[in-house]
N, C-alpha and C. Protein backbone atom coordinates (compact mmCIF):
# COMPACT_ATOMS: atom_id res chain seq x y z
N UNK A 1 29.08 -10.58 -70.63
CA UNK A 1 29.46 -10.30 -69.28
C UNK A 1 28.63 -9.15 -68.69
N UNK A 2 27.84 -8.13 -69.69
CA UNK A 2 27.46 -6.80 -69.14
C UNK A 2 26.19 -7.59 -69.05
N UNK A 3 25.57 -8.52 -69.16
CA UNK A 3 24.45 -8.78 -69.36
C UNK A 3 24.43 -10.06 -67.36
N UNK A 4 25.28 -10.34 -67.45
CA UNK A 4 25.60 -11.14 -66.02
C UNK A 4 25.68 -10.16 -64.99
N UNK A 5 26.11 -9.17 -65.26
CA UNK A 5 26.91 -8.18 -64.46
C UNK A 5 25.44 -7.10 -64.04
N UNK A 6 24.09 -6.87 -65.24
CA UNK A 6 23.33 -6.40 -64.96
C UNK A 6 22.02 -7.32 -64.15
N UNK A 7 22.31 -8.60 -64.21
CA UNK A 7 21.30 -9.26 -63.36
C UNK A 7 21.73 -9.19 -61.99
N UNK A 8 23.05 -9.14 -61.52
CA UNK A 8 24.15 -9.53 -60.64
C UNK A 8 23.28 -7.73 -59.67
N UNK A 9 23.44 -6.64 -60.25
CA UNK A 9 22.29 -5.78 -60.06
C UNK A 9 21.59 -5.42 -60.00
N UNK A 10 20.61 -6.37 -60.58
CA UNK A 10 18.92 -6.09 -60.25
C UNK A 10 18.90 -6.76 -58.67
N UNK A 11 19.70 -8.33 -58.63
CA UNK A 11 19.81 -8.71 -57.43
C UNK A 11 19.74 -8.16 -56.30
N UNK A 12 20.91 -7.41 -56.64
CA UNK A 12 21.47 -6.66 -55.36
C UNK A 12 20.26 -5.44 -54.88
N UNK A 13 19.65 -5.14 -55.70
CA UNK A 13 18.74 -4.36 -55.63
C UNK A 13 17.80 -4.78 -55.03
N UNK A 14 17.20 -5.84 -55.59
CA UNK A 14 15.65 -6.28 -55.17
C UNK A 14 16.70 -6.59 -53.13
N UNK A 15 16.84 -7.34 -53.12
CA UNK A 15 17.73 -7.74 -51.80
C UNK A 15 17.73 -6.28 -50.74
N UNK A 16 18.33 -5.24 -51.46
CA UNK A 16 18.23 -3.88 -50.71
C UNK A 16 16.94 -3.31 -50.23
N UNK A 17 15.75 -3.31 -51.04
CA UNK A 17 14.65 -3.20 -51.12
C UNK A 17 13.64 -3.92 -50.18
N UNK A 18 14.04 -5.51 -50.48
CA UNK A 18 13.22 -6.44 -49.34
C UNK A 18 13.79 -6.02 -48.32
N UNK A 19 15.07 -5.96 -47.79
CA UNK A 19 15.42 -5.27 -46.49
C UNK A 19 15.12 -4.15 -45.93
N UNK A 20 14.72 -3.50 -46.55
CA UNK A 20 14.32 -2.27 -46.43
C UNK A 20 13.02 -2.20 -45.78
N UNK A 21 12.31 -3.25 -46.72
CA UNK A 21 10.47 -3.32 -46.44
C UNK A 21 10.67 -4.00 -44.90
N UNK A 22 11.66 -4.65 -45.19
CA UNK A 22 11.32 -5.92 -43.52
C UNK A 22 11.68 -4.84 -42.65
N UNK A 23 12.56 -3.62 -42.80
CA UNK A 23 13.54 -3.23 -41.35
C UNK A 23 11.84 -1.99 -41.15
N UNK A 24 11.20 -1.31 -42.52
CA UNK A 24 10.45 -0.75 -41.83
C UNK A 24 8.77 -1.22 -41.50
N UNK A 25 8.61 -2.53 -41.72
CA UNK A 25 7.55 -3.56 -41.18
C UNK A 25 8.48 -3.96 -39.69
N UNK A 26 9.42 -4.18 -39.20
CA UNK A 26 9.89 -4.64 -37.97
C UNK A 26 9.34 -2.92 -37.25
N UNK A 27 9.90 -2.35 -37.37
CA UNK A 27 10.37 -0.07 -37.00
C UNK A 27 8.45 -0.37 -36.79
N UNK A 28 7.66 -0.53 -37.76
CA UNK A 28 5.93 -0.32 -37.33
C UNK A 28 5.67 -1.44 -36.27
N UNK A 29 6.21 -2.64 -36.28
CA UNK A 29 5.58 -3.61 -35.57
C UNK A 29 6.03 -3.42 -33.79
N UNK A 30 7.28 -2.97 -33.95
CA UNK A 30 7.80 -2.08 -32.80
C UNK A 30 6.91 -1.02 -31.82
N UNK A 31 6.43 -0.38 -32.84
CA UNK A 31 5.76 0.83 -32.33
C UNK A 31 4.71 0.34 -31.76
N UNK A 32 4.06 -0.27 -32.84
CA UNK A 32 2.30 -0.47 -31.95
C UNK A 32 2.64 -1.69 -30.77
N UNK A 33 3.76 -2.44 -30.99
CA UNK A 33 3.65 -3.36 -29.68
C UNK A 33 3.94 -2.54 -28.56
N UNK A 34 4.62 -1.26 -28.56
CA UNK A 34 4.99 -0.60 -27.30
C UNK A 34 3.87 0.48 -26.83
N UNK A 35 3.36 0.64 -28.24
CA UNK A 35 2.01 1.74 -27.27
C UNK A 35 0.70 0.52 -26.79
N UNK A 36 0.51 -0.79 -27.46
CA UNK A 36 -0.16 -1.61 -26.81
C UNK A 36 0.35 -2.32 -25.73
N UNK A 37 1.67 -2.18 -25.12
CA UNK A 37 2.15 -2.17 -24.31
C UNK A 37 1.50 -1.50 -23.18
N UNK A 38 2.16 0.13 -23.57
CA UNK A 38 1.77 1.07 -22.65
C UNK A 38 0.09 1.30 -22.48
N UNK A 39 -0.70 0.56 -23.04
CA UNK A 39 -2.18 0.63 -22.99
C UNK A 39 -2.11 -0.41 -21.84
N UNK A 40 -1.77 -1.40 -22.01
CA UNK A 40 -1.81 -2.75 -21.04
C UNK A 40 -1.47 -2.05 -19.57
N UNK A 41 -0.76 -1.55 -19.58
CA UNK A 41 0.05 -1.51 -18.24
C UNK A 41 -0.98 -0.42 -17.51
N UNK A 42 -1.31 0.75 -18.18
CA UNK A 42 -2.33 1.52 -17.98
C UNK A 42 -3.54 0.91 -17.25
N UNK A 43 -4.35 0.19 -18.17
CA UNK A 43 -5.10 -0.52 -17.75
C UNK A 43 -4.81 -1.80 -16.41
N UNK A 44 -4.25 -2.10 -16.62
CA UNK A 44 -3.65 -3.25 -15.55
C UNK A 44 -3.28 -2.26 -13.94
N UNK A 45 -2.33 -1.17 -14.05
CA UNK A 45 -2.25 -0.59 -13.06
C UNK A 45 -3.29 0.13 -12.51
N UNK A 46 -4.81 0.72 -13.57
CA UNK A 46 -5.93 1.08 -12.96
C UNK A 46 -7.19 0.29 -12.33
N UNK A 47 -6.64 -1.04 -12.83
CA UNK A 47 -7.58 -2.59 -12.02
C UNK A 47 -6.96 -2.70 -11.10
N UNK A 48 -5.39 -2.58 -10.45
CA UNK A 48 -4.95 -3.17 -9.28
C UNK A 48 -5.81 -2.17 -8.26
N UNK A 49 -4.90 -0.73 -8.76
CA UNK A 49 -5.70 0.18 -7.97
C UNK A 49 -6.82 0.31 -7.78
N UNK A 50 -8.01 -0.39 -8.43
CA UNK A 50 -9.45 -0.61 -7.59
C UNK A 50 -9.46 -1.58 -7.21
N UNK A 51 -8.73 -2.44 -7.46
CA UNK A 51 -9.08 -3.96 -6.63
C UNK A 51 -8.26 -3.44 -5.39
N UNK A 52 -7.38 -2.88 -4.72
CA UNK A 52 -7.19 -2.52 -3.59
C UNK A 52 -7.90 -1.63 -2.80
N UNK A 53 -8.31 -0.84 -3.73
CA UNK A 53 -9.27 0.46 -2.96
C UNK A 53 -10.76 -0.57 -2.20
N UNK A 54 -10.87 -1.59 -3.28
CA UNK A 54 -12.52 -2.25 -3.03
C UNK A 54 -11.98 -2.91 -1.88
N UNK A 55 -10.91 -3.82 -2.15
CA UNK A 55 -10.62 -4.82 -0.59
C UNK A 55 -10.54 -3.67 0.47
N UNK A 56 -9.72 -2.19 0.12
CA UNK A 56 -9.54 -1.91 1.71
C UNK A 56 -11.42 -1.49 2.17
N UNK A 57 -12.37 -0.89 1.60
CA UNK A 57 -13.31 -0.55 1.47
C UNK A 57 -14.23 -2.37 2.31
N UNK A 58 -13.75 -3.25 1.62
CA UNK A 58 -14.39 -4.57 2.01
C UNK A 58 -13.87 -4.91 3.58
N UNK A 59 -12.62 -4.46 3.81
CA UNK A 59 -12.24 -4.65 4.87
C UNK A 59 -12.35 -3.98 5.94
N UNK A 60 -12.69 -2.80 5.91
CA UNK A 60 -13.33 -1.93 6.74
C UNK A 60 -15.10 -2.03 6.40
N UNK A 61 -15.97 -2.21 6.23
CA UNK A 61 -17.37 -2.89 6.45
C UNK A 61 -17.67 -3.89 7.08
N UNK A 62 -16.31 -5.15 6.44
CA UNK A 62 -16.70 -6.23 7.36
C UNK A 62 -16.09 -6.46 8.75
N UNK A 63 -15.77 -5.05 9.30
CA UNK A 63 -15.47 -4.99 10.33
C UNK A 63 -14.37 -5.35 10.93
N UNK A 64 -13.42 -6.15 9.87
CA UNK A 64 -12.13 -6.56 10.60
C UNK A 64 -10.82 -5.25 10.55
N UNK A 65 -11.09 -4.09 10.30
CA UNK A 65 -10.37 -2.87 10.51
C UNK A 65 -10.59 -2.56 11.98
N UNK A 66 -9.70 -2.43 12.50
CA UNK A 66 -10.17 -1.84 13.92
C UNK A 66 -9.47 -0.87 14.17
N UNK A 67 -10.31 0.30 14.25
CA UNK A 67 -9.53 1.72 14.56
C UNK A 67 -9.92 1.90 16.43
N UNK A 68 -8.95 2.41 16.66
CA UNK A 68 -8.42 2.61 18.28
C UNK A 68 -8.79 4.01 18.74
N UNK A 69 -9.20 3.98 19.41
CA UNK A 69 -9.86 5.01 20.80
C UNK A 69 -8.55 5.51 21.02
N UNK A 70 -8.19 6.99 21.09
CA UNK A 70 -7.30 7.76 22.21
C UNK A 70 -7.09 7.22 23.27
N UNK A 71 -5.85 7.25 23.89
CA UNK A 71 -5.86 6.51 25.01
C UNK A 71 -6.00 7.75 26.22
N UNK A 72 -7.42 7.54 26.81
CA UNK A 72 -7.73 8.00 27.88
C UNK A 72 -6.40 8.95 28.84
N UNK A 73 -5.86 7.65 29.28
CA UNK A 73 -4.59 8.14 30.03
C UNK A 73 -3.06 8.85 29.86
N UNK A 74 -3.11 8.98 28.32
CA UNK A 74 -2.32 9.90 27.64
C UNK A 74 -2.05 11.23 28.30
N UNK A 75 -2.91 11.51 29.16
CA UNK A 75 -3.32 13.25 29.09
C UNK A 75 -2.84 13.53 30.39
N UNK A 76 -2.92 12.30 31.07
CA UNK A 76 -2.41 12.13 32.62
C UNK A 76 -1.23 11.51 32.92
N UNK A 77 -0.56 11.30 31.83
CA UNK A 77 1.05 11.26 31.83
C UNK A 77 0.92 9.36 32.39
N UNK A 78 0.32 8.92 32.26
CA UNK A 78 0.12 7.13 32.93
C UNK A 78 0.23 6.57 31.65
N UNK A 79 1.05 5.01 31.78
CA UNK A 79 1.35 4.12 30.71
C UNK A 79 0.65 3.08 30.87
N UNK A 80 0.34 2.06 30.50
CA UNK A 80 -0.11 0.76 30.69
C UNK A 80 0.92 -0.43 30.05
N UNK A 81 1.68 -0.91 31.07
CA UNK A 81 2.92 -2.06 30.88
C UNK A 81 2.88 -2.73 29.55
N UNK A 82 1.65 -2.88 29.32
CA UNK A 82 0.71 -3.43 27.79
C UNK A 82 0.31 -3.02 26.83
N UNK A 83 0.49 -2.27 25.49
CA UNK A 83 0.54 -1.32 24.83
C UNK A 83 -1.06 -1.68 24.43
N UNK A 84 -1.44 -3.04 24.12
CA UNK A 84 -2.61 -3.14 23.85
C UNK A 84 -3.68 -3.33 24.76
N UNK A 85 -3.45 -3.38 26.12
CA UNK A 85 -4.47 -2.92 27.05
C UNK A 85 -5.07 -1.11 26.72
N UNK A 86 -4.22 -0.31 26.59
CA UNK A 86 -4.22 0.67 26.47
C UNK A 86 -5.32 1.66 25.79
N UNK A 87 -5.74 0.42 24.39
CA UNK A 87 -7.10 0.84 23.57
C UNK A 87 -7.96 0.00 23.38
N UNK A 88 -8.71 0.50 23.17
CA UNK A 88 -10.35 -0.76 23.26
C UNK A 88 -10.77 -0.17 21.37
N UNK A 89 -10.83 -1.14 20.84
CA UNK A 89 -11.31 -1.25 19.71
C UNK A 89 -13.22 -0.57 19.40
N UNK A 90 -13.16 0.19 18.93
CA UNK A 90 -14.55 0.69 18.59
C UNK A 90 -15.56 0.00 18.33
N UNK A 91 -15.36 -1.02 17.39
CA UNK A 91 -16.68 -1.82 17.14
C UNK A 91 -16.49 -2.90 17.88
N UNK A 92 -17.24 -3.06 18.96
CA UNK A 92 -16.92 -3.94 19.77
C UNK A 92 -18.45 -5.10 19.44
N UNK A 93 -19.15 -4.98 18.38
CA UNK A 93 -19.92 -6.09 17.99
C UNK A 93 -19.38 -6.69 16.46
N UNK A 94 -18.03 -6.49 16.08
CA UNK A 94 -17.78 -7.07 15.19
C UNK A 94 -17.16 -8.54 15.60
N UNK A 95 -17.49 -9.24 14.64
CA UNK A 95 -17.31 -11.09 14.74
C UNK A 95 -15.52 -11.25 14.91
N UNK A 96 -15.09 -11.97 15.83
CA UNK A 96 -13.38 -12.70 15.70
C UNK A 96 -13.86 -13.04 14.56
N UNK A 97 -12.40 -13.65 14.48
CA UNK A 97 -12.14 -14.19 12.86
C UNK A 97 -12.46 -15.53 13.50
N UNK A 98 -12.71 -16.57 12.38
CA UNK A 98 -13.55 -18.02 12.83
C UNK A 98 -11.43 -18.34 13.20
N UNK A 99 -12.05 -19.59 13.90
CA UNK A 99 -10.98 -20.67 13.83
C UNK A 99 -10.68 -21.37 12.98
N UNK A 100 -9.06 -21.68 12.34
CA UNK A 100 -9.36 -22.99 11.43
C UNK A 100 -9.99 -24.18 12.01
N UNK A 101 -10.26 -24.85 10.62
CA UNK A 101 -10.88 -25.88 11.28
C UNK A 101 -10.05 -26.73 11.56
N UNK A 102 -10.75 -27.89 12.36
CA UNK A 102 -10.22 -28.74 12.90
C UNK A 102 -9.77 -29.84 11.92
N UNK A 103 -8.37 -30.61 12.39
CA UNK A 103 -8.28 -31.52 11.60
C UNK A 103 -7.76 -32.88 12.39
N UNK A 104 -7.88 -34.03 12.18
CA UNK A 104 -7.12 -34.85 12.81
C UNK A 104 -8.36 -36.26 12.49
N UNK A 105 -8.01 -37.50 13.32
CA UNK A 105 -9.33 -38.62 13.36
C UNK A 105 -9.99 -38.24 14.54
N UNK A 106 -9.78 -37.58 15.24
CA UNK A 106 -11.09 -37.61 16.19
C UNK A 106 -11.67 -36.16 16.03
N UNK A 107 -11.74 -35.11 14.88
CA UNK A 107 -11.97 -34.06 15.04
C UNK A 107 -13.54 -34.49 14.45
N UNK A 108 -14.72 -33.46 15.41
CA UNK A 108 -15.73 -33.42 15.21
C UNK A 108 -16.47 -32.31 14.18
N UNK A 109 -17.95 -32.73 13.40
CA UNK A 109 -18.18 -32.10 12.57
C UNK A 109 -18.40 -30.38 13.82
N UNK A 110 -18.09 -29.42 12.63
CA UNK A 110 -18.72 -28.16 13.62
C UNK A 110 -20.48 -28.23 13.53
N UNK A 111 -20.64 -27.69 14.55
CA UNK A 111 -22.34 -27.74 14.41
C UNK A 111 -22.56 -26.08 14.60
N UNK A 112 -23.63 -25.95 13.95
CA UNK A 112 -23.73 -24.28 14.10
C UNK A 112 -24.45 -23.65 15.32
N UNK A 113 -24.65 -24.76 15.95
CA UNK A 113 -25.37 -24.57 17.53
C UNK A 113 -24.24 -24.43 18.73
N UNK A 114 -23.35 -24.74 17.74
CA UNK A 114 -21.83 -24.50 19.05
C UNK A 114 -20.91 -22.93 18.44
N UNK A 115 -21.07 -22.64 17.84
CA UNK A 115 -20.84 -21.33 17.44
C UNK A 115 -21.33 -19.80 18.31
N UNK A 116 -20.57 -19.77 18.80
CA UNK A 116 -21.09 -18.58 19.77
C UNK A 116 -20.41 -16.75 19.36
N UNK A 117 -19.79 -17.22 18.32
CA UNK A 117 -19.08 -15.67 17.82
C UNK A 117 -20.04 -14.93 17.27
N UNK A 118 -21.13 -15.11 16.79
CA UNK A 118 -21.80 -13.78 16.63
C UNK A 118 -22.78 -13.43 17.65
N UNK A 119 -22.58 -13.79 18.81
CA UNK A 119 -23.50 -13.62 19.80
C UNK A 119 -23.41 -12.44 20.52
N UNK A 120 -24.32 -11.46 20.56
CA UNK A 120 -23.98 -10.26 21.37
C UNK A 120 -24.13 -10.24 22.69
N UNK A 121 -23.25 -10.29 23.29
CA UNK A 121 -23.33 -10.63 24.85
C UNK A 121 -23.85 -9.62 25.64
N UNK A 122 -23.72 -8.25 24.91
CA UNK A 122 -24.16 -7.12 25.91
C UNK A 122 -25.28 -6.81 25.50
N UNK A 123 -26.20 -7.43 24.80
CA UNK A 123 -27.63 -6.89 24.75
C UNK A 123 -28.60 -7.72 24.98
């Protein structure tokens, strides 16, 4: 019986042991997934932040930022019924935005000879 009773304890042992190894292989596998975690997010939040800095940077070159003139008549106590009469956009040789295109059965190809938006009218 002491001889049943001592395998019945090595058992229990080895069993304590493998648990042991698994709980501190889980406790390491924990760790590095959360600091490669916190590497990810790092990185990921310092790509958004240049991919926004570059678009706003892209969006002000290609001219579709339009910063506004003081309004003249501010100073003279006068309103304009129209809030956007009021300022004239600075770059006044930057391109509208195109139109969508056309769609339907009778819509025609665009030709680039009918395109008149980059045309500078005042020079």
């Amino acid at each position: 019986m002491s001889e049943f009773q001592a395998k019945l304890d090595a058992i229990a042992a080895e069993r304590v042991a493998r648990q042991d190894l698994i709980s501190r292989r889980v406790a390491a596998s924990l760790a590095d997934s959360r600091t490669r975690t916190g590497d990810l997010t790092a990185a990921a939040a310092a790509t958004v932040q240049r991919l926004v800095e570059q678009a706003a940077r892209a969006k002000t070159a290609a001219g579709w930022e339009l910063r506004e003139k003081p309004d003249p008549n501010a100073a003279l106590g006068m309103a304009f019924e129209d809030p956007e009469m009021s300022t004239e956009p600075t770059n006044r040789h930057a391109s509208p935005p195109r139109p969508p295109a056309r769609r339907g059965r009778h819509a025609r190809m665009e030709d680039a000879e009918d395109d008149y938006s980059t045309k500078d009218w005042l020079g």
